[in-house]
N, C-alpha and C. Protein backbone atom coordinates (compact mmCIF):
# COMPACT_ATOMS: atom_id res chain seq x y z
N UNK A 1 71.59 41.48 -28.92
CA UNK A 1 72.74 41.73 -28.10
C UNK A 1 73.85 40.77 -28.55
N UNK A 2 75.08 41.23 -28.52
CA UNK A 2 76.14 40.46 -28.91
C UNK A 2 76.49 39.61 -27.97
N UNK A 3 77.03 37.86 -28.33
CA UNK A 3 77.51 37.32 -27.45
C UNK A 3 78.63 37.33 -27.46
N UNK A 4 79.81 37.13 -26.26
CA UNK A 4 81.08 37.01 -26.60
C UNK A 4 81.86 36.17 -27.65
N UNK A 5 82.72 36.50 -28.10
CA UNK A 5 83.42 35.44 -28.72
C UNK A 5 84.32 34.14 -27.70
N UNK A 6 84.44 33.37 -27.72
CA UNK A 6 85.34 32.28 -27.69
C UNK A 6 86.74 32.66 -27.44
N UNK A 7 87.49 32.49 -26.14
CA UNK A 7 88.96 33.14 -26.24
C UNK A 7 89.78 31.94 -26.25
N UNK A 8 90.38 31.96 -27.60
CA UNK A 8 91.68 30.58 -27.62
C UNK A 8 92.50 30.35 -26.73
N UNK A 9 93.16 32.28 -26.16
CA UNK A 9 93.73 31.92 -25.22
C UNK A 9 93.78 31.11 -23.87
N UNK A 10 92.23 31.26 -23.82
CA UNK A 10 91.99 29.98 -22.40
C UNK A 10 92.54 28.49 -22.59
N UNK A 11 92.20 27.78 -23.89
CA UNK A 11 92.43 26.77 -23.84
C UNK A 11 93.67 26.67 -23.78
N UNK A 12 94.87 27.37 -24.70
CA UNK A 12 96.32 27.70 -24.52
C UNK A 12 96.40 27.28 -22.94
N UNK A 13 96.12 28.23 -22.06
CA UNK A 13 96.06 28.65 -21.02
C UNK A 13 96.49 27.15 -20.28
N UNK A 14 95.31 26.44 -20.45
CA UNK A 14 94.70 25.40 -20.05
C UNK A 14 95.67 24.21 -20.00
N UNK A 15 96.06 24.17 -21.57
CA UNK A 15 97.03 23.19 -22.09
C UNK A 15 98.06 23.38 -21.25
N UNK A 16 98.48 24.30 -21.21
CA UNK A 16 100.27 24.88 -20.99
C UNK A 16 100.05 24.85 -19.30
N UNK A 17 99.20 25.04 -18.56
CA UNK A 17 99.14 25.30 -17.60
C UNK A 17 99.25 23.37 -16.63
N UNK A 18 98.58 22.81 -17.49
CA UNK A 18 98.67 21.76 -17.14
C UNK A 18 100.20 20.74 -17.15
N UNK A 19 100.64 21.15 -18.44
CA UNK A 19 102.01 20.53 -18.67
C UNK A 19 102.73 21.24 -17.91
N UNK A 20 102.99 22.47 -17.24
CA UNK A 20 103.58 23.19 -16.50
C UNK A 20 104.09 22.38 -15.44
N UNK A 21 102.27 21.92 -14.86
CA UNK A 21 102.47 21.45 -13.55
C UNK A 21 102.85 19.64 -13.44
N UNK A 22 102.51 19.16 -14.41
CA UNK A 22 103.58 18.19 -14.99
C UNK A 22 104.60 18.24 -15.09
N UNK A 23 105.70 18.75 -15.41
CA UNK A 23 107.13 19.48 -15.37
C UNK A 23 107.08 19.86 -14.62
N UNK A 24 106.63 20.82 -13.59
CA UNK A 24 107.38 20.71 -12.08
C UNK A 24 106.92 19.57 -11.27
N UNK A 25 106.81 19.26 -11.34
CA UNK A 25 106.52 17.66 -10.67
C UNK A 25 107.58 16.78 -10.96
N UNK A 26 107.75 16.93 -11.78
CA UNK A 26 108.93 15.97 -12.54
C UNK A 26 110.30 16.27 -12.17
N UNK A 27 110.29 17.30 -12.16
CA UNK A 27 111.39 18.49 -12.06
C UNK A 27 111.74 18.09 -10.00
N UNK A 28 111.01 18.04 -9.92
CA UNK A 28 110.86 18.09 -8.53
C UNK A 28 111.29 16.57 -7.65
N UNK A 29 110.60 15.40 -8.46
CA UNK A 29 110.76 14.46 -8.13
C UNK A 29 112.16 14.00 -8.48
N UNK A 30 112.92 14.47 -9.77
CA UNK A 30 114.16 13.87 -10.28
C UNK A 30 115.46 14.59 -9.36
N UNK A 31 114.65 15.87 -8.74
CA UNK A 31 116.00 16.11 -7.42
C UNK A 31 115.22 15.64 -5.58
N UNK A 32 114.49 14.94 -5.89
CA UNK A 32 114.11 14.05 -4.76
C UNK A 32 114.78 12.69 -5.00
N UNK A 33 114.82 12.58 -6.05
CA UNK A 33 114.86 11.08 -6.02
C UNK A 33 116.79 11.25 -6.13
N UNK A 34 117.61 12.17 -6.80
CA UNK A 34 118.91 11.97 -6.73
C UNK A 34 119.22 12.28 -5.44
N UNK A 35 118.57 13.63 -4.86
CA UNK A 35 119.06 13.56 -3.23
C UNK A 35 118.89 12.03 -2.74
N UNK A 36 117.88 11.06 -2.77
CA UNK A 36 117.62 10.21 -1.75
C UNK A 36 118.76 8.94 -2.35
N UNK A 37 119.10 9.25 -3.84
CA UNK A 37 120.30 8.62 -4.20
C UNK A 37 121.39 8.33 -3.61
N UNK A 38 121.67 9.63 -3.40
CA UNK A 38 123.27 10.49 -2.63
C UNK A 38 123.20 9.99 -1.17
N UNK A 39 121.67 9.53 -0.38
CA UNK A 39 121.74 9.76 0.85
C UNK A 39 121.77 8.34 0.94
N UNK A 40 121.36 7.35 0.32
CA UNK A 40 121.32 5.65 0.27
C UNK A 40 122.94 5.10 -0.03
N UNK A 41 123.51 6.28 -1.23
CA UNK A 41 124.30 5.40 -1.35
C UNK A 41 124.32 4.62 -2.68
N UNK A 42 123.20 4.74 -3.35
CA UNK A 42 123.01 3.72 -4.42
C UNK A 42 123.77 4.01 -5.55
N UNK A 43 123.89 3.32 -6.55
CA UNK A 43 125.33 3.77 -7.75
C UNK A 43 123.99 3.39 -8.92
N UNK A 44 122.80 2.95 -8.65
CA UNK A 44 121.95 3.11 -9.63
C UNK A 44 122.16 3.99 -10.70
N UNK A 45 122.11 3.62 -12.18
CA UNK A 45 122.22 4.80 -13.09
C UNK A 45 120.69 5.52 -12.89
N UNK A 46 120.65 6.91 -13.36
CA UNK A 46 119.56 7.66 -13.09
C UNK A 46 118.68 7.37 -14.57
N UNK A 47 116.94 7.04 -14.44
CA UNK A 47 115.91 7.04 -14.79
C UNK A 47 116.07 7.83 -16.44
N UNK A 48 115.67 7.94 -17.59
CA UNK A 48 115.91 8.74 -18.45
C UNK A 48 115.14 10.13 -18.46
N UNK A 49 113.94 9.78 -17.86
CA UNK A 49 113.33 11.04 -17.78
C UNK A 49 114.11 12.07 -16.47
N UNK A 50 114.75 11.23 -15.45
CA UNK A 50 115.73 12.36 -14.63
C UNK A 50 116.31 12.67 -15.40
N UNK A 51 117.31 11.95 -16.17
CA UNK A 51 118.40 12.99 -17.55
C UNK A 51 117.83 13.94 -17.79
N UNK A 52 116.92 13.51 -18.91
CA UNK A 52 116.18 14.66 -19.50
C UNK A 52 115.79 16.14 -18.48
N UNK A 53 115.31 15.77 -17.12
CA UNK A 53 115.20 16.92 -16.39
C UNK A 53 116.32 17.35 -15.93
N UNK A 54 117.51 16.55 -15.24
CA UNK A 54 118.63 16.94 -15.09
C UNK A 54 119.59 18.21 -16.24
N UNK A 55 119.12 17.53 -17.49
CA UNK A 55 119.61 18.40 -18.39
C UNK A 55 119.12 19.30 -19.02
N UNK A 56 117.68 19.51 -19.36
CA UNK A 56 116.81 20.28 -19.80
C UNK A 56 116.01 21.12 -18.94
N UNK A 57 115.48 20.54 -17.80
CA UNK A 57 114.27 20.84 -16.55
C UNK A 57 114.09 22.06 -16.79
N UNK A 58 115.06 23.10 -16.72
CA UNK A 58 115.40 24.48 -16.16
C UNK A 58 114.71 24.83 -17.58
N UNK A 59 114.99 24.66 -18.59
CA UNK A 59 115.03 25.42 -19.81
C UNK A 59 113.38 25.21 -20.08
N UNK A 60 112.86 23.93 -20.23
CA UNK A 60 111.62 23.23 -20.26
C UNK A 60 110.58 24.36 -19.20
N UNK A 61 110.97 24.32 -17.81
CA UNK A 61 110.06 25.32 -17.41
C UNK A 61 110.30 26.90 -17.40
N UNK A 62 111.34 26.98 -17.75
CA UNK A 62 111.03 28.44 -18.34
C UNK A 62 110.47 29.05 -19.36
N UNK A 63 110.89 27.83 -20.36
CA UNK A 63 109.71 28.17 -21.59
C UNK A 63 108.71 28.19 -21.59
N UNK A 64 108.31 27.12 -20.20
CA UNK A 64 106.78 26.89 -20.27
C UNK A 64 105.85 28.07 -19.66
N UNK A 65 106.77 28.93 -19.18
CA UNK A 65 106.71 30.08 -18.07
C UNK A 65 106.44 31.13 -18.74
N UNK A 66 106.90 30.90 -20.55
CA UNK A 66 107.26 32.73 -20.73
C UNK A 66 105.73 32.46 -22.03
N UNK A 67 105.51 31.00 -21.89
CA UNK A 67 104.26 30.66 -22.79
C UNK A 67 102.88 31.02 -22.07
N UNK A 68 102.69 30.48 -20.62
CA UNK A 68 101.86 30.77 -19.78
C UNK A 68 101.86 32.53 -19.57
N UNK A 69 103.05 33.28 -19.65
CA UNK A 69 103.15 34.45 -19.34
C UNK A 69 102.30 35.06 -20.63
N UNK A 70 102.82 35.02 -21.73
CA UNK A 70 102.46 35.51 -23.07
C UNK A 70 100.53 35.40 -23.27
N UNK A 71 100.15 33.91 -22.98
CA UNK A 71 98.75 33.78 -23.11
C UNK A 71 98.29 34.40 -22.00
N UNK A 72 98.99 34.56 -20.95
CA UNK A 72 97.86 35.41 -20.21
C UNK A 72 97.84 37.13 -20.20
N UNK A 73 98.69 37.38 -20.80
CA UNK A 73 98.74 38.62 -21.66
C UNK A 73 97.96 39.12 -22.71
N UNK A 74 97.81 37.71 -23.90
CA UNK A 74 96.82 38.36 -24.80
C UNK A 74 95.42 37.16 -24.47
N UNK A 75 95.08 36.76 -23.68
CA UNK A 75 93.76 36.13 -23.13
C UNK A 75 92.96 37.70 -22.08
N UNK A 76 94.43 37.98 -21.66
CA UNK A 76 93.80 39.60 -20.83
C UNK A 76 93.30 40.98 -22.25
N UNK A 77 93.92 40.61 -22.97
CA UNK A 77 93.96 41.75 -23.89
C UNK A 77 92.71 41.41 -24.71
N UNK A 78 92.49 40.14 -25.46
CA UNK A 78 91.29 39.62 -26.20
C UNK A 78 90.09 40.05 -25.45
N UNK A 79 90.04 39.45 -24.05
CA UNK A 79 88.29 39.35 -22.94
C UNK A 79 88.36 40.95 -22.74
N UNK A 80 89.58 41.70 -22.66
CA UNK A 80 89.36 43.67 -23.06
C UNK A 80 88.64 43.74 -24.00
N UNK A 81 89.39 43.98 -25.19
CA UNK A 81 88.52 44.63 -26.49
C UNK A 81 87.40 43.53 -26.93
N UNK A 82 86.86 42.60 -26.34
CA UNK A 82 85.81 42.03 -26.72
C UNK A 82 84.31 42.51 -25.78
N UNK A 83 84.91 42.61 -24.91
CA UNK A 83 84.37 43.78 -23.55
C UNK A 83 83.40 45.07 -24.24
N UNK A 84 84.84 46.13 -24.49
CA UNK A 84 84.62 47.04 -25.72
C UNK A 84 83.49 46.50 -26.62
N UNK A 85 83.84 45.99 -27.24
CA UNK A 85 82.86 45.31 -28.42
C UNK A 85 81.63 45.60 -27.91
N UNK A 86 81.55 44.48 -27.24
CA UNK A 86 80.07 44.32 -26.95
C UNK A 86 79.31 45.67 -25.73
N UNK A 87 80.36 46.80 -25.15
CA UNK A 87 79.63 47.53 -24.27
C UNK A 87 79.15 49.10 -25.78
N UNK A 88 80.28 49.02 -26.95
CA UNK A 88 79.79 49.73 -27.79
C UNK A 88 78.43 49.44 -28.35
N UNK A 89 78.39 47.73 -29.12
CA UNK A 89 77.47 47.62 -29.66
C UNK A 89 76.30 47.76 -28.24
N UNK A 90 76.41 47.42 -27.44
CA UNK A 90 75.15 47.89 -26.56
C UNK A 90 74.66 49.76 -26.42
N UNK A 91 75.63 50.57 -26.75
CA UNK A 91 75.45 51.32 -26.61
C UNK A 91 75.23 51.92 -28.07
N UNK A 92 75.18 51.63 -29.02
CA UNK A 92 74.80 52.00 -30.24
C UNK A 92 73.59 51.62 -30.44
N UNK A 93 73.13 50.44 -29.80
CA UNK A 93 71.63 49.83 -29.57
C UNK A 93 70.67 50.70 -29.33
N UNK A 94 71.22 50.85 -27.66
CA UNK A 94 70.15 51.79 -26.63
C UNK A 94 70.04 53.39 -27.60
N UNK A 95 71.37 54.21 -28.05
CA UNK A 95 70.95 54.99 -29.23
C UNK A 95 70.02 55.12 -30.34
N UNK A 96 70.18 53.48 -30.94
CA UNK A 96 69.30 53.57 -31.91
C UNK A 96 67.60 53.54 -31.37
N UNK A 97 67.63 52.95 -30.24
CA UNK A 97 66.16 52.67 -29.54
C UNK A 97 65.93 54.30 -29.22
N UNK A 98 66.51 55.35 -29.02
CA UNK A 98 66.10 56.95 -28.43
C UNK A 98 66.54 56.82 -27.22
N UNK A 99 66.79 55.77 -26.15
CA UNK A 99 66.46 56.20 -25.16
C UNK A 99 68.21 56.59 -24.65
């Protein structure tokens, strides 16, 4: 009987899914932390990694969005035709056995 193959896309999955939620976190904290700026009063310059989200954030998780989107597209499409695979070769089996 055939075993499945290994789907890359999971680990993709995995990777991207994690940095995702890293970046919104980040994303999240750098307009927590300027609101609580605005509300103190403070003239503090902002953190570099707020820049970076301030200026990038948006773009950063959308990419990360259309990457997570894409692998789970062909991670759905791979665990299909590997499916296939293995319900043919089972059934070319039970053929070759007669029954």
């Amino acid at each position: 009987m055939p075993r499945p193959r290994r789907n890359p896309f999971t680990v993709l999955l995995g990777v991207v899914g994690v940095l995702f939620t890293i970046t919104a976190a980040n994303y999240s904290f750098a307009v927590l932390r300027g609101v609580k700026a605005a509300r103190d009063g403070e003239a503090a310059g902002p953190h570099p990694l707020q820049q970076v989200m301030d200026r990038h954030g948006t773009a950063i998780l959308v990419g990360e969005l259309v990457v997570l989107a894409i692998a789970t597209i062909g991670s759905v499409a791979l665990d299909h035709a590997e499916g296939e695979r293995i319900r043919r070769a089972r059934q070319a089996e039970r053929e070759g056995r007669g029954e």
